[in-house]
N, C-alpha and C. Protein backbone atom coordinates (compact mmCIF):
# COMPACT_ATOMS: atom_id res chain seq x y z
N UNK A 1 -0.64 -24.11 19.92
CA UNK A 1 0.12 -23.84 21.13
C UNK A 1 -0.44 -22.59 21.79
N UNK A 2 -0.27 -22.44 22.95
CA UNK A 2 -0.59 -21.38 23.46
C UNK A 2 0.53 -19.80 23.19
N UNK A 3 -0.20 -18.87 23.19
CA UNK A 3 0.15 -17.56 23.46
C UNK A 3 1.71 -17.95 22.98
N UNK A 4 2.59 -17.05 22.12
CA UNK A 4 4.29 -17.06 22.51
C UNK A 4 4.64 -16.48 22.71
N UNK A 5 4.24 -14.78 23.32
CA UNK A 5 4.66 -13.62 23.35
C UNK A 5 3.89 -12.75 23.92
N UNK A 6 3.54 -12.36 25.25
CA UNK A 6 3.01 -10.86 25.30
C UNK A 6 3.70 -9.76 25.94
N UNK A 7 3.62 -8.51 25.48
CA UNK A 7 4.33 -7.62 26.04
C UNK A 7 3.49 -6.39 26.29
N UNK A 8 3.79 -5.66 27.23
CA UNK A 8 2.89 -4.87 27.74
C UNK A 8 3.68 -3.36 27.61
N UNK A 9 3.89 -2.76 26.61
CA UNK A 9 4.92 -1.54 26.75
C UNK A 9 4.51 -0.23 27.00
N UNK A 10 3.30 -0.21 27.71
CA UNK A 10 2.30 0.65 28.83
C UNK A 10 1.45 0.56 29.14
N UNK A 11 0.65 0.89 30.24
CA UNK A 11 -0.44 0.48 30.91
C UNK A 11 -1.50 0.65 30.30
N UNK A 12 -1.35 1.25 28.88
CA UNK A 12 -2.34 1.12 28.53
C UNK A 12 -2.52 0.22 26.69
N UNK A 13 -1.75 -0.54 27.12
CA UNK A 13 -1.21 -1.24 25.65
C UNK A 13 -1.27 -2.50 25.78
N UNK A 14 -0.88 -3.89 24.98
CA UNK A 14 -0.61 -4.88 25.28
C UNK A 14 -0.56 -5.36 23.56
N UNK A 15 0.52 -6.31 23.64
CA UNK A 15 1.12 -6.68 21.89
C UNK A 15 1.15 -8.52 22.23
N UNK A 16 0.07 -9.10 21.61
CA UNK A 16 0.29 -10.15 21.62
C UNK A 16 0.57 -10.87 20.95
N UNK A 17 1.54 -12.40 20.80
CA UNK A 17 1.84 -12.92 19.80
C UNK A 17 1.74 -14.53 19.67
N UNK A 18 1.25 -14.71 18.36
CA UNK A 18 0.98 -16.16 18.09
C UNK A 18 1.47 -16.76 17.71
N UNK A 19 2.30 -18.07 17.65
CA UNK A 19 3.17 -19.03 17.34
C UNK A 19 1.73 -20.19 16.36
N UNK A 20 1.47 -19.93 15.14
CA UNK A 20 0.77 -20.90 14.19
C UNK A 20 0.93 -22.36 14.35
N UNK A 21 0.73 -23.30 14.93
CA UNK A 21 1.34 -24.54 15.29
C UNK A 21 0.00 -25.37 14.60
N UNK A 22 -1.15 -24.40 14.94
CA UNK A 22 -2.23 -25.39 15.10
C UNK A 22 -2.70 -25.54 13.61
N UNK A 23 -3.17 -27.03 12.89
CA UNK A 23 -3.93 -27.05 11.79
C UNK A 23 -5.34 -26.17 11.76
N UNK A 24 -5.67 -26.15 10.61
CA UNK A 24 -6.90 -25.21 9.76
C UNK A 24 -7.73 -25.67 10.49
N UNK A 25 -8.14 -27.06 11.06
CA UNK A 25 -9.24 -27.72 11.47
C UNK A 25 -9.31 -27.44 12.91
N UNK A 26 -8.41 -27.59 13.63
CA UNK A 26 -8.38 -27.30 14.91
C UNK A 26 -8.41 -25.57 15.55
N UNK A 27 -7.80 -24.70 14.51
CA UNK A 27 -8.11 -23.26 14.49
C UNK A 27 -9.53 -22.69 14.32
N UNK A 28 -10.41 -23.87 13.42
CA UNK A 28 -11.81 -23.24 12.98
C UNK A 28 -12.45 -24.12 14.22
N UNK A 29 -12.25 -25.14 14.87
CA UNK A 29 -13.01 -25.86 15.43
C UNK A 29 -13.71 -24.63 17.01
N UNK A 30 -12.67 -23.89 17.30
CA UNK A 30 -12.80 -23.34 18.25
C UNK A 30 -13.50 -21.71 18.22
N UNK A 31 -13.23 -20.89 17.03
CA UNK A 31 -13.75 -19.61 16.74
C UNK A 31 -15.25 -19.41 16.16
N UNK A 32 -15.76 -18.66 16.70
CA UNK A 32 -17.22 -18.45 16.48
C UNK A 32 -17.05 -17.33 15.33
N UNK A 33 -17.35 -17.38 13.86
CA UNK A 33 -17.50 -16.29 12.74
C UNK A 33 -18.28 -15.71 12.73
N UNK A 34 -18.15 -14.46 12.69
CA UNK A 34 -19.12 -13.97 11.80
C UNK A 34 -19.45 -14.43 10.51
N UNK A 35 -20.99 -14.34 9.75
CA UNK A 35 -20.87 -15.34 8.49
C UNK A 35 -20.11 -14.57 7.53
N UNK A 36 -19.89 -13.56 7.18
CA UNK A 36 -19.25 -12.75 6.17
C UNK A 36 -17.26 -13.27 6.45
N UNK A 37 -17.04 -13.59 7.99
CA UNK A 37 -15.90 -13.88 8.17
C UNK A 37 -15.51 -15.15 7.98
N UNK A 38 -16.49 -15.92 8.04
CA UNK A 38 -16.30 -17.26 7.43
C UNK A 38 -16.52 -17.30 5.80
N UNK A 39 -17.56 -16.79 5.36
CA UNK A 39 -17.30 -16.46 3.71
C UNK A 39 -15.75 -15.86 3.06
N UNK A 40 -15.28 -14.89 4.09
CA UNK A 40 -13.90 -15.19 3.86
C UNK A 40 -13.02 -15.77 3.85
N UNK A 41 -12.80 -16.82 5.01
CA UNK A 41 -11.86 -17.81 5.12
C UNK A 41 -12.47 -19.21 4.70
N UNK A 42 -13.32 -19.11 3.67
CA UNK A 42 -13.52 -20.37 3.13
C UNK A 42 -13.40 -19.77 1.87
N UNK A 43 -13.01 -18.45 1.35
CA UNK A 43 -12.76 -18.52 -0.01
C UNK A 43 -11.25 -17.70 -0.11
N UNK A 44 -10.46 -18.03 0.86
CA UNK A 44 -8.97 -17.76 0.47
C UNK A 44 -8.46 -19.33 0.30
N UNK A 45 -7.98 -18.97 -0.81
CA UNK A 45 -7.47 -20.60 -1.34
C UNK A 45 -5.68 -20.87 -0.51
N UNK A 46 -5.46 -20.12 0.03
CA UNK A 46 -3.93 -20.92 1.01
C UNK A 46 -4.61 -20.91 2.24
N UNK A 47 -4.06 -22.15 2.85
CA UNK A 47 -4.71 -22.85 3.66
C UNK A 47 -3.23 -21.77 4.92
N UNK A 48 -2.75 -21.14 4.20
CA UNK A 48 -1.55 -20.49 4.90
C UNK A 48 -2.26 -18.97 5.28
N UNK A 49 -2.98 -19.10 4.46
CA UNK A 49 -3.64 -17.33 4.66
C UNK A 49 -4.42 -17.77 5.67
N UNK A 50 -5.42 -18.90 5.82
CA UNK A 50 -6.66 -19.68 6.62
C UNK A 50 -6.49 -19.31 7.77
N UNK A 51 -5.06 -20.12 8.02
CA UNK A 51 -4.77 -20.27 9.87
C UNK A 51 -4.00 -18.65 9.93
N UNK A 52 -3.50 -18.42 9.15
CA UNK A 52 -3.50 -16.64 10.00
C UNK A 52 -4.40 -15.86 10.06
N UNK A 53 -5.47 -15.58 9.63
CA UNK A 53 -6.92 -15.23 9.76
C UNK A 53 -7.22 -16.37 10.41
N UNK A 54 -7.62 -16.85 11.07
CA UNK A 54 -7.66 -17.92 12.33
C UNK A 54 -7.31 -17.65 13.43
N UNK A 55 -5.79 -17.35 13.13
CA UNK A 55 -5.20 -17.24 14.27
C UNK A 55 -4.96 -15.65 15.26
N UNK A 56 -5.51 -15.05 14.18
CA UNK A 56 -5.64 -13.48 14.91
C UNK A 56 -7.18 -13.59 15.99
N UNK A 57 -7.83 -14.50 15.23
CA UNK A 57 -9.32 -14.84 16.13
C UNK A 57 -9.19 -15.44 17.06
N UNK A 58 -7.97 -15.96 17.31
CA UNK A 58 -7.54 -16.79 18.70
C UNK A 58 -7.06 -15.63 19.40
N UNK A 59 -6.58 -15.09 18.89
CA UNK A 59 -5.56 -13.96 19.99
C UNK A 59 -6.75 -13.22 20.05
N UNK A 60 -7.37 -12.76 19.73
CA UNK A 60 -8.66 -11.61 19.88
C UNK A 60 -9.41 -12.60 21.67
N UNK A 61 -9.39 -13.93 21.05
CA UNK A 61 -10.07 -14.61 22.41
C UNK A 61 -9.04 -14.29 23.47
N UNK A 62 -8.16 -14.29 23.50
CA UNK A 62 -6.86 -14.08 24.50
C UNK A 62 -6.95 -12.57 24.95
N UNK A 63 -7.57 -11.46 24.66
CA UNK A 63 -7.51 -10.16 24.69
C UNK A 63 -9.09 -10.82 25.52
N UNK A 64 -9.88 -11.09 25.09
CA UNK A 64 -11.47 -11.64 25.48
C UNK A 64 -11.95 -10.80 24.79
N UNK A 65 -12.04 -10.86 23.55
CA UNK A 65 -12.45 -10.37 22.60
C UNK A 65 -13.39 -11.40 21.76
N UNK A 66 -14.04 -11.50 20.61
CA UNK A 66 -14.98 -12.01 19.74
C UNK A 66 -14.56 -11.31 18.25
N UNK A 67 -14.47 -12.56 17.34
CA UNK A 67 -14.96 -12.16 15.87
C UNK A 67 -15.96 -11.15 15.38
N UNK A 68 -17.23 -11.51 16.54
CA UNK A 68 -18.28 -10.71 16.49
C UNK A 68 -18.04 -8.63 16.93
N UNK A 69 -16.83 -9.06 17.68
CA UNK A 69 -16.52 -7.56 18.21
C UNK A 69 -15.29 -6.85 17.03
N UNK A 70 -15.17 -7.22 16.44
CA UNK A 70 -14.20 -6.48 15.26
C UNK A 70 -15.01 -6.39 14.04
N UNK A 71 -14.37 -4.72 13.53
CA UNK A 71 -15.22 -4.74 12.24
C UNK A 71 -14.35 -3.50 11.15
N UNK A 72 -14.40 -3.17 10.49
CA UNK A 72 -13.00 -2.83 9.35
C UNK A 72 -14.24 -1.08 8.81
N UNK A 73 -13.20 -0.39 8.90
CA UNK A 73 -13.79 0.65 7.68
C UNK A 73 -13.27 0.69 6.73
N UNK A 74 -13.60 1.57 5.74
CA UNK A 74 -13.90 1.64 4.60
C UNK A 74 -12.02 1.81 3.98
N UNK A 75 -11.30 2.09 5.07
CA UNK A 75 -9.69 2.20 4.18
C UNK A 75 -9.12 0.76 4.46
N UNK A 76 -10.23 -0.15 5.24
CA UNK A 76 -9.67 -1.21 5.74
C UNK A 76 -9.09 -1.55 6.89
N UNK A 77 -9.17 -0.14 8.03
CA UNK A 77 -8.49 -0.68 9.36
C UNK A 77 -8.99 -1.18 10.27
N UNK A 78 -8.83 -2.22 10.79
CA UNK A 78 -9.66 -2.76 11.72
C UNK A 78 -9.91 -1.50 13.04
N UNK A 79 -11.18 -2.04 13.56
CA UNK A 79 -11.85 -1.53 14.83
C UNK A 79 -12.15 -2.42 15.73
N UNK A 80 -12.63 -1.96 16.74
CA UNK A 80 -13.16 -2.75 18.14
C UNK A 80 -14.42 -1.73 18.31
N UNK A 81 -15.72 -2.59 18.42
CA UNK A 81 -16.83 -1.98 18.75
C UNK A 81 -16.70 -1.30 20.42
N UNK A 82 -15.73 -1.19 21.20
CA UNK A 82 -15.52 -0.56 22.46
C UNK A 82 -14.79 0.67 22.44
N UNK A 83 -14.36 0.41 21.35
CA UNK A 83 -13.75 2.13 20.76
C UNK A 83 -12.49 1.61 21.30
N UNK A 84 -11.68 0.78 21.91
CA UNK A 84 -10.45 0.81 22.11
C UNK A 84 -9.64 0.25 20.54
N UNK A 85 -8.26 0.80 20.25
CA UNK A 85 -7.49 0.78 19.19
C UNK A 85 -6.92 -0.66 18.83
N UNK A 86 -7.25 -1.05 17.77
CA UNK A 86 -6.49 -2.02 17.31
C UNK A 86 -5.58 -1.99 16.05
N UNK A 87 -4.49 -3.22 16.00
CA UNK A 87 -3.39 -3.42 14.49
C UNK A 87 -3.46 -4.50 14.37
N UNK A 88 -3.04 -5.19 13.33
CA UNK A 88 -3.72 -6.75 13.42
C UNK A 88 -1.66 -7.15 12.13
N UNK A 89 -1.24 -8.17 12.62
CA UNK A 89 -0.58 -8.82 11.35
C UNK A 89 -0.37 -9.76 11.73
N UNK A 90 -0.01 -10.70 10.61
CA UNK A 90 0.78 -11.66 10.34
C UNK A 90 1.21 -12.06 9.41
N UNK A 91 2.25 -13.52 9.65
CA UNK A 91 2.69 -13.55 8.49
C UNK A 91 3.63 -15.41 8.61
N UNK A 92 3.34 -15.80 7.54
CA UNK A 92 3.88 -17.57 7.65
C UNK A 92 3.37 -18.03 8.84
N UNK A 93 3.96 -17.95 9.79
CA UNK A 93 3.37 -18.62 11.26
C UNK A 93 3.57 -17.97 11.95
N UNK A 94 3.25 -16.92 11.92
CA UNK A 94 3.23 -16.19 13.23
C UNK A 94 2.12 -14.93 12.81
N UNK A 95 1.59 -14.56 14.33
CA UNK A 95 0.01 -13.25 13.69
C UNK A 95 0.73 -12.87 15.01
N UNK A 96 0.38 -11.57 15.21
CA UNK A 96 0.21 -10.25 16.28
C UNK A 96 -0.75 -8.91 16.48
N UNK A 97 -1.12 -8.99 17.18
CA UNK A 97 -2.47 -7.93 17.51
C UNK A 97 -1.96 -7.07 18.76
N UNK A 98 -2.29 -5.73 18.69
CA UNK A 98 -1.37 -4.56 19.22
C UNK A 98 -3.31 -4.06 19.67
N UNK A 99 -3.51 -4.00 21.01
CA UNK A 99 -4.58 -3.36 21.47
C UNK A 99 -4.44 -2.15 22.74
N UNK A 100 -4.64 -1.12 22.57
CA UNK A 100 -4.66 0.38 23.08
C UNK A 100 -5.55 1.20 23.25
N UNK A 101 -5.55 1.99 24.35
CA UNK A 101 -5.87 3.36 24.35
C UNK A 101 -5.67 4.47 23.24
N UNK A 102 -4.66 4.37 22.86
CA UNK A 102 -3.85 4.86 21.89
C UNK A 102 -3.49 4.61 20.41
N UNK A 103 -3.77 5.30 19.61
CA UNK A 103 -3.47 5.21 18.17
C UNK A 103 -2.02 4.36 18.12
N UNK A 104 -2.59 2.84 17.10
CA UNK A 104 -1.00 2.50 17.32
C UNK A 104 -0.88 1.59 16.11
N UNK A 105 -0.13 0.70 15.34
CA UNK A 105 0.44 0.20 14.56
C UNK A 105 1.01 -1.26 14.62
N UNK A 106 0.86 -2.37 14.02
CA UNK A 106 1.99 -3.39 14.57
C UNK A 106 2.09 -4.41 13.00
N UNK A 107 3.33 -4.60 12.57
CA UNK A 107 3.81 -5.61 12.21
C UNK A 107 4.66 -6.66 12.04
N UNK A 108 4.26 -8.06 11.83
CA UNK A 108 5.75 -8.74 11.42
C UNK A 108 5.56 -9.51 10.38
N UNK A 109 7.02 -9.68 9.97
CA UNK A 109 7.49 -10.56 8.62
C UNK A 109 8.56 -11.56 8.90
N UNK A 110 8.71 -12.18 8.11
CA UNK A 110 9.83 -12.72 7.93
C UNK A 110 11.05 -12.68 7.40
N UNK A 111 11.95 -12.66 7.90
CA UNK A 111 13.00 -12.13 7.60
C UNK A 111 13.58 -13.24 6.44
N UNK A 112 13.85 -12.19 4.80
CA UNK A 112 13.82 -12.78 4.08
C UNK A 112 14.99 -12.25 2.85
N UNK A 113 15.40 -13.50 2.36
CA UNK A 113 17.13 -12.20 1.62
C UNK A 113 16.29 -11.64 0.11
N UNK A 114 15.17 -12.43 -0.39
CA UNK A 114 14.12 -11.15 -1.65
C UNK A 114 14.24 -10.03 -1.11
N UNK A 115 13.68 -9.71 0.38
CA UNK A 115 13.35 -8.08 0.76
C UNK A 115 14.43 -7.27 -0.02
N UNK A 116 15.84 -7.78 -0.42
CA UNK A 116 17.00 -6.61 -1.17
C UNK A 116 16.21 -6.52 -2.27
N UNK A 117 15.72 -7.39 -2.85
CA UNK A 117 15.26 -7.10 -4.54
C UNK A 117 14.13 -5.80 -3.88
N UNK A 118 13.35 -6.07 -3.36
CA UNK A 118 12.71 -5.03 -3.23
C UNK A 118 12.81 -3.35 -2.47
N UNK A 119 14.12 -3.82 -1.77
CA UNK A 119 14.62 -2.23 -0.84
C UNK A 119 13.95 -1.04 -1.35
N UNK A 120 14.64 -0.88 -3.10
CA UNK A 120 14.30 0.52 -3.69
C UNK A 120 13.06 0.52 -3.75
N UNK A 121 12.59 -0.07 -3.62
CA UNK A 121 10.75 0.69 -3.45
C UNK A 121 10.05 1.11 -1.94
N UNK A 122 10.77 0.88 -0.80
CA UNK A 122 10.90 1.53 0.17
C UNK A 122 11.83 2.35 1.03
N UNK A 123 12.76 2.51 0.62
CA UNK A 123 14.60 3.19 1.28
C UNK A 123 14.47 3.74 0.68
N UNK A 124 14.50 5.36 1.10
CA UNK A 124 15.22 6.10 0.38
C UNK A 124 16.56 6.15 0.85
N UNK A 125 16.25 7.52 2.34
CA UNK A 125 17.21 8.41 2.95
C UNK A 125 18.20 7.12 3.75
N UNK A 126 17.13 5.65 4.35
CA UNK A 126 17.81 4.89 4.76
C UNK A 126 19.23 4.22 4.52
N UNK A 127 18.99 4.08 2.76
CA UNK A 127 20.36 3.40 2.02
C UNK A 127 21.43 4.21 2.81
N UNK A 128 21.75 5.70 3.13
CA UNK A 128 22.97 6.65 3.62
C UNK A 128 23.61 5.26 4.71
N UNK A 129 22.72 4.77 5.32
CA UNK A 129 23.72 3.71 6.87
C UNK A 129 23.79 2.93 6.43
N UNK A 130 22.78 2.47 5.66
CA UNK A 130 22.66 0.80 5.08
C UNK A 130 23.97 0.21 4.55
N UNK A 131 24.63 -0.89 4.74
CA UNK A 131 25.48 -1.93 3.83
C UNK A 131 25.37 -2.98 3.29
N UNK A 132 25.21 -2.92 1.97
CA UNK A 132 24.27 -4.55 1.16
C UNK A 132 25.64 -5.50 1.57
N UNK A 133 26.52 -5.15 2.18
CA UNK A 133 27.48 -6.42 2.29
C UNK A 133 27.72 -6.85 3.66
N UNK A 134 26.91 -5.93 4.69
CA UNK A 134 27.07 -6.62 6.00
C UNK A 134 26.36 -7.78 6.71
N UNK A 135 26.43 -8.61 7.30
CA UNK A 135 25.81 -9.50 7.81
C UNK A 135 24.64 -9.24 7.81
N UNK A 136 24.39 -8.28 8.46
CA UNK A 136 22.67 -8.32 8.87
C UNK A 136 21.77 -6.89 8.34
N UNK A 137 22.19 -6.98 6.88
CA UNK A 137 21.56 -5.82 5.80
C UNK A 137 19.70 -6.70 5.77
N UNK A 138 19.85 -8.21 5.52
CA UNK A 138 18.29 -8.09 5.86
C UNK A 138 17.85 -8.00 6.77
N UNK A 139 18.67 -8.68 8.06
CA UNK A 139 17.53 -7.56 9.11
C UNK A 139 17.55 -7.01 9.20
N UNK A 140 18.23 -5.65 8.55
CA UNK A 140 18.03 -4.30 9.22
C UNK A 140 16.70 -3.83 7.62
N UNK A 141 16.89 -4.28 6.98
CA UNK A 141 15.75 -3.98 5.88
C UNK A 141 14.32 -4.86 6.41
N UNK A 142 14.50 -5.54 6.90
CA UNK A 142 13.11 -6.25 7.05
C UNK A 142 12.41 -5.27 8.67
N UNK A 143 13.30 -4.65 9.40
CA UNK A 143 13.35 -3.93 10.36
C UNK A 143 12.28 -2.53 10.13
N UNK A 144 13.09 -1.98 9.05
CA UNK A 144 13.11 -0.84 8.61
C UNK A 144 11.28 -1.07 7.62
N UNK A 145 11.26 -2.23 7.29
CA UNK A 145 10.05 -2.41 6.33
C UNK A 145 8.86 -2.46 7.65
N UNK A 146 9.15 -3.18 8.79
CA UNK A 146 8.31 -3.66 9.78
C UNK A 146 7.75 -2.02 10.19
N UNK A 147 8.82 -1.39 10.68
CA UNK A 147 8.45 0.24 11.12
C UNK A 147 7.82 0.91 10.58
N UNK A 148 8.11 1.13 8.81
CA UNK A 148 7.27 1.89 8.44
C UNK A 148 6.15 1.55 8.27
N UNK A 149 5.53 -0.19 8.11
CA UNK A 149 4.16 -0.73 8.07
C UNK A 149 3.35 -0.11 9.23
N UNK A 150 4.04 -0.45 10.23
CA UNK A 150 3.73 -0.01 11.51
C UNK A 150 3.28 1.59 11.65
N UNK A 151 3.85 2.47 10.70
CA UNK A 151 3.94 3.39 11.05
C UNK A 151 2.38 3.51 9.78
N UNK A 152 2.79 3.04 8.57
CA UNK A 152 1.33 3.48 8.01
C UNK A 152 -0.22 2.65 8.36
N UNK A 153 -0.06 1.97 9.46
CA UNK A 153 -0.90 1.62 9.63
C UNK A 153 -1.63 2.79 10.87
N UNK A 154 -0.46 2.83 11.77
CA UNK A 154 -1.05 3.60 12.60
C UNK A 154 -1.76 5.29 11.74
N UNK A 155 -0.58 5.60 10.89
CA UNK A 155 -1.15 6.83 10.36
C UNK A 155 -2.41 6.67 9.70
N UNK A 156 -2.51 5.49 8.86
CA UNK A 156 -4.13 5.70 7.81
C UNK A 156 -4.27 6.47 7.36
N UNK A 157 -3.51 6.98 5.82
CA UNK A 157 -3.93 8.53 5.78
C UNK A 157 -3.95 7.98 3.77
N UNK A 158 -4.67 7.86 3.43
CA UNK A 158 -4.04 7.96 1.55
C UNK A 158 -3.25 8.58 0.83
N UNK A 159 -2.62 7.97 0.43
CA UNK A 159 -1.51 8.67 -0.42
C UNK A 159 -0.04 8.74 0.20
N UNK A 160 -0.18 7.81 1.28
CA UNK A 160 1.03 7.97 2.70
C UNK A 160 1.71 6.83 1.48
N UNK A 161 3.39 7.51 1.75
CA UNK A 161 4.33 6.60 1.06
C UNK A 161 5.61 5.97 1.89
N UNK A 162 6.32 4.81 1.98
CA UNK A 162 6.99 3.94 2.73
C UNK A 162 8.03 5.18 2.53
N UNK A 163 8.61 5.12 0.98
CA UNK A 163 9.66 6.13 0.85
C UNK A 163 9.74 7.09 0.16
N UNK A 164 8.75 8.18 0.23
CA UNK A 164 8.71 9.52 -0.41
C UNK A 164 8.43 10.29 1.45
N UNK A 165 8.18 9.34 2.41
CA UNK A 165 7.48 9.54 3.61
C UNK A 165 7.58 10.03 4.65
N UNK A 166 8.17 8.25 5.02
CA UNK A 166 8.34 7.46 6.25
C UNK A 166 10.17 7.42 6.08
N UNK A 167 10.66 7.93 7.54
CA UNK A 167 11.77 7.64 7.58
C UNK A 167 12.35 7.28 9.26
N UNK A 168 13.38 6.10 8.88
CA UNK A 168 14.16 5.56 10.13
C UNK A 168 15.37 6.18 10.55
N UNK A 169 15.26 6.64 11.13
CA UNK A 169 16.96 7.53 11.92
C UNK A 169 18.23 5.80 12.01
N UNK A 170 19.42 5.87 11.83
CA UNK A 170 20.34 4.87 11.78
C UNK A 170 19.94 4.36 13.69
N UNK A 171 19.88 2.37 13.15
CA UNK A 171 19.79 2.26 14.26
C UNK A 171 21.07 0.65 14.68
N UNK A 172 20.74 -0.16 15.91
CA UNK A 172 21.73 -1.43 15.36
C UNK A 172 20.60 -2.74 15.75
N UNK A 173 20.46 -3.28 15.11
CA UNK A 173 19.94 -4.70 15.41
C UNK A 173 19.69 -5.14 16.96
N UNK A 174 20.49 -4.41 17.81
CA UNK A 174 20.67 -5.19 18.81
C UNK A 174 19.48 -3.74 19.71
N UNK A 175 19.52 -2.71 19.26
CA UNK A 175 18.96 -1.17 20.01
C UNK A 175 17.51 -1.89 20.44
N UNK A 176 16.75 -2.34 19.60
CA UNK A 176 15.27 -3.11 20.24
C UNK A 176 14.40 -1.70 20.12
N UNK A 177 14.60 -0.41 19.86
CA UNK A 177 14.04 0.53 19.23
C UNK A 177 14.96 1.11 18.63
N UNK A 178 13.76 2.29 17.55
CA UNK A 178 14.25 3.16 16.78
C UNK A 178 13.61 4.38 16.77
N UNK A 179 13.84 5.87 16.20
CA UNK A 179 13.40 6.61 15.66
C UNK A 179 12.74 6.77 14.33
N UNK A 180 11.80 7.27 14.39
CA UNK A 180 11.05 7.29 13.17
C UNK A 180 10.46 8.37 12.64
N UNK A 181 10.69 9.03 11.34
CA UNK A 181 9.61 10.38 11.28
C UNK A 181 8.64 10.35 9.76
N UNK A 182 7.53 10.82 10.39
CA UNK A 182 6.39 11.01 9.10
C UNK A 182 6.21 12.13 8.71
N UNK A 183 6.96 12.31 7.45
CA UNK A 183 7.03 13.83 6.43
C UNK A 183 5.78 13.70 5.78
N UNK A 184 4.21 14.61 5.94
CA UNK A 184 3.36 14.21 4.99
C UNK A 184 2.59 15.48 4.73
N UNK A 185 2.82 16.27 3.83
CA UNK A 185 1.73 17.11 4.05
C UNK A 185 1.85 18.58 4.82
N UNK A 186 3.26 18.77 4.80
CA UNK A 186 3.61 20.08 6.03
C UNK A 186 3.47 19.75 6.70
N UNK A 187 3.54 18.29 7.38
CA UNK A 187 3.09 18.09 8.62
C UNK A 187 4.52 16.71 9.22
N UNK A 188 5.31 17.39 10.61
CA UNK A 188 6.19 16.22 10.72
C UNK A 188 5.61 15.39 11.87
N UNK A 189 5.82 14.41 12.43
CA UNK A 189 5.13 13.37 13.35
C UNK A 189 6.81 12.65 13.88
N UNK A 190 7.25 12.80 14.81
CA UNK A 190 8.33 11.41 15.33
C UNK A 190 7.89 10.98 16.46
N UNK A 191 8.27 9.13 16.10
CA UNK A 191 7.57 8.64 17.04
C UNK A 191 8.78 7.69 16.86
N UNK A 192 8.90 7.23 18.86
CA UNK A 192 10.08 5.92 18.85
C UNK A 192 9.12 4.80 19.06
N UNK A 193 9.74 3.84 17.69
CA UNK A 193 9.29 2.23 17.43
C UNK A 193 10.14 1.11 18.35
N UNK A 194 9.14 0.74 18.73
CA UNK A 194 9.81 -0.91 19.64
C UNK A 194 9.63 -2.02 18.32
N UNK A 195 11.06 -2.88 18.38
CA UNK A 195 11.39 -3.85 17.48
C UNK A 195 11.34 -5.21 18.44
N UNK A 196 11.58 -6.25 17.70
CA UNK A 196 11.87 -7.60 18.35
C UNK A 196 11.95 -8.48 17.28
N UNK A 197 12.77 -9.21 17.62
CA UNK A 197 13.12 -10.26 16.34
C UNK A 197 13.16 -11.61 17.29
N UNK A 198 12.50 -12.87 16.62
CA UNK A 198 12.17 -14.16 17.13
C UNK A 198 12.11 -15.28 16.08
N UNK A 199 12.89 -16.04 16.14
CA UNK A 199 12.95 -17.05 15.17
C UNK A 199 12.85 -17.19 13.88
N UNK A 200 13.88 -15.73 13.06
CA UNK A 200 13.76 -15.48 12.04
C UNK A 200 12.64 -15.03 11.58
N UNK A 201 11.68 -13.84 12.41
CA UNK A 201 10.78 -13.09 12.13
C UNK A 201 11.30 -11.48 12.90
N UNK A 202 10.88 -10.62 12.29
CA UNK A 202 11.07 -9.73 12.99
C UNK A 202 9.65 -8.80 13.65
N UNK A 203 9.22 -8.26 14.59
CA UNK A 203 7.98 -7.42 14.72
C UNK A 203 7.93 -5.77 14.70
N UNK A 204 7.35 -5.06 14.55
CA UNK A 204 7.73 -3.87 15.17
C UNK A 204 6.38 -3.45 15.43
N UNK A 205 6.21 -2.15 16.50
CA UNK A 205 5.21 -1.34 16.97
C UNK A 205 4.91 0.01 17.18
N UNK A 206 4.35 0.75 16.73
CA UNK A 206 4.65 2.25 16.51
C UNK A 206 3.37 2.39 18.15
N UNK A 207 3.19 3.72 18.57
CA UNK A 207 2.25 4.07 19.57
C UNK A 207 2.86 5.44 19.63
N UNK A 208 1.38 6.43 19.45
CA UNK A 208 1.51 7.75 19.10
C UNK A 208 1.18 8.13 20.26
């Protein structure tokens, strides 16, 4: 399918989003690899991992971009040989790519009721608002997980932690942003995150 989402949240930004519809065959039929990028996506064995690495190469064409024009350093973050900023995720059926002027961040997940088993390894200060018995404790945890991805992606720094870290000021499902701050090092950083939630996925986007 085409494009399901773009949003432009400054002139010098743009967050695009992919709706996975298309089979493995019809995703590869159209993208030109690099060979090292095709050595990759012919040796991830889910055909689920395939078309989302696929499908970020579609949206890169939608930006007018090339496989050939992206390339990763050494902590793993993607680049653009034009020097402009990129974030890359996805996840089940859906990918998003966040391209800028600006140092920036983007992810989504799926909103999922496991994320409680896993909270304590990212919440700390958050649990204070949190309620494991309200309606919408996973989205506000799958929220809260999206931001801080967002947030360590944009930071890139080693040793950066979700929750020794990264923290979300109380927000409501419905706010569409939040506050966010990065404790790292003597050093504080707040930055307000744009959210969005779509068909039982949620996204978020940090921009410094």
């Amino acid at each position: 399918m085409p494009l399901y989402k773009t949003i432009s949240p400054n002139s010098q930004t743009t967050v695009k989003i992919w709706k996975i519809t298309e089979t493995y065959d019809e995703l590869m039929a159209v993208v030109d690899l690099k060979p090292n990028s095709l050595e990759r996506v012919l040796g991830m064995k889910s055909e689920l991992h395939q078309r989302g690495f696929l499908s970020v190469r579609w949206l890169l064409r939608a930006f007018g971009y090339t496989d050939k024009d992206l390339f990763y350093d050494e902590f793993g973050k993607p680049h653009l040989k034009d020097g402009k900023q990129i974030s890359i995720s996805h996840s089940f059926n859906f990918s998003a790519v966040i391209i800028s002027d600006l140092i920036i961040g983007i992810d989504v997940e799926k909103q999922r009721e496991k994320i409680s088993i896993i909270a304590h390894k990212f919440v700390d200060y958050e649990f204070d608002y949190l309620s494991e018995t309200s309606q919408d404790y996973v989205k506000k945890l799958t929220i809260i997980w999206c931001v801080k991805e967002s947030l360590y992606k944009l930071y890139c720094t080693p040793g950066l932690s979700f929750k020794d870290h990264c923290l979300v000021i109380p927000f409501s499902v419905e706010d569409e942003n939040t506050v966010a701050w990065v404790d790292y090092k003597q050093k504080k950083s707040r930055y307000t995150i744009e959210f969005l939630e779509f068909e039982g996925f949620t996204c978020a986007y940090a921009i410094a």
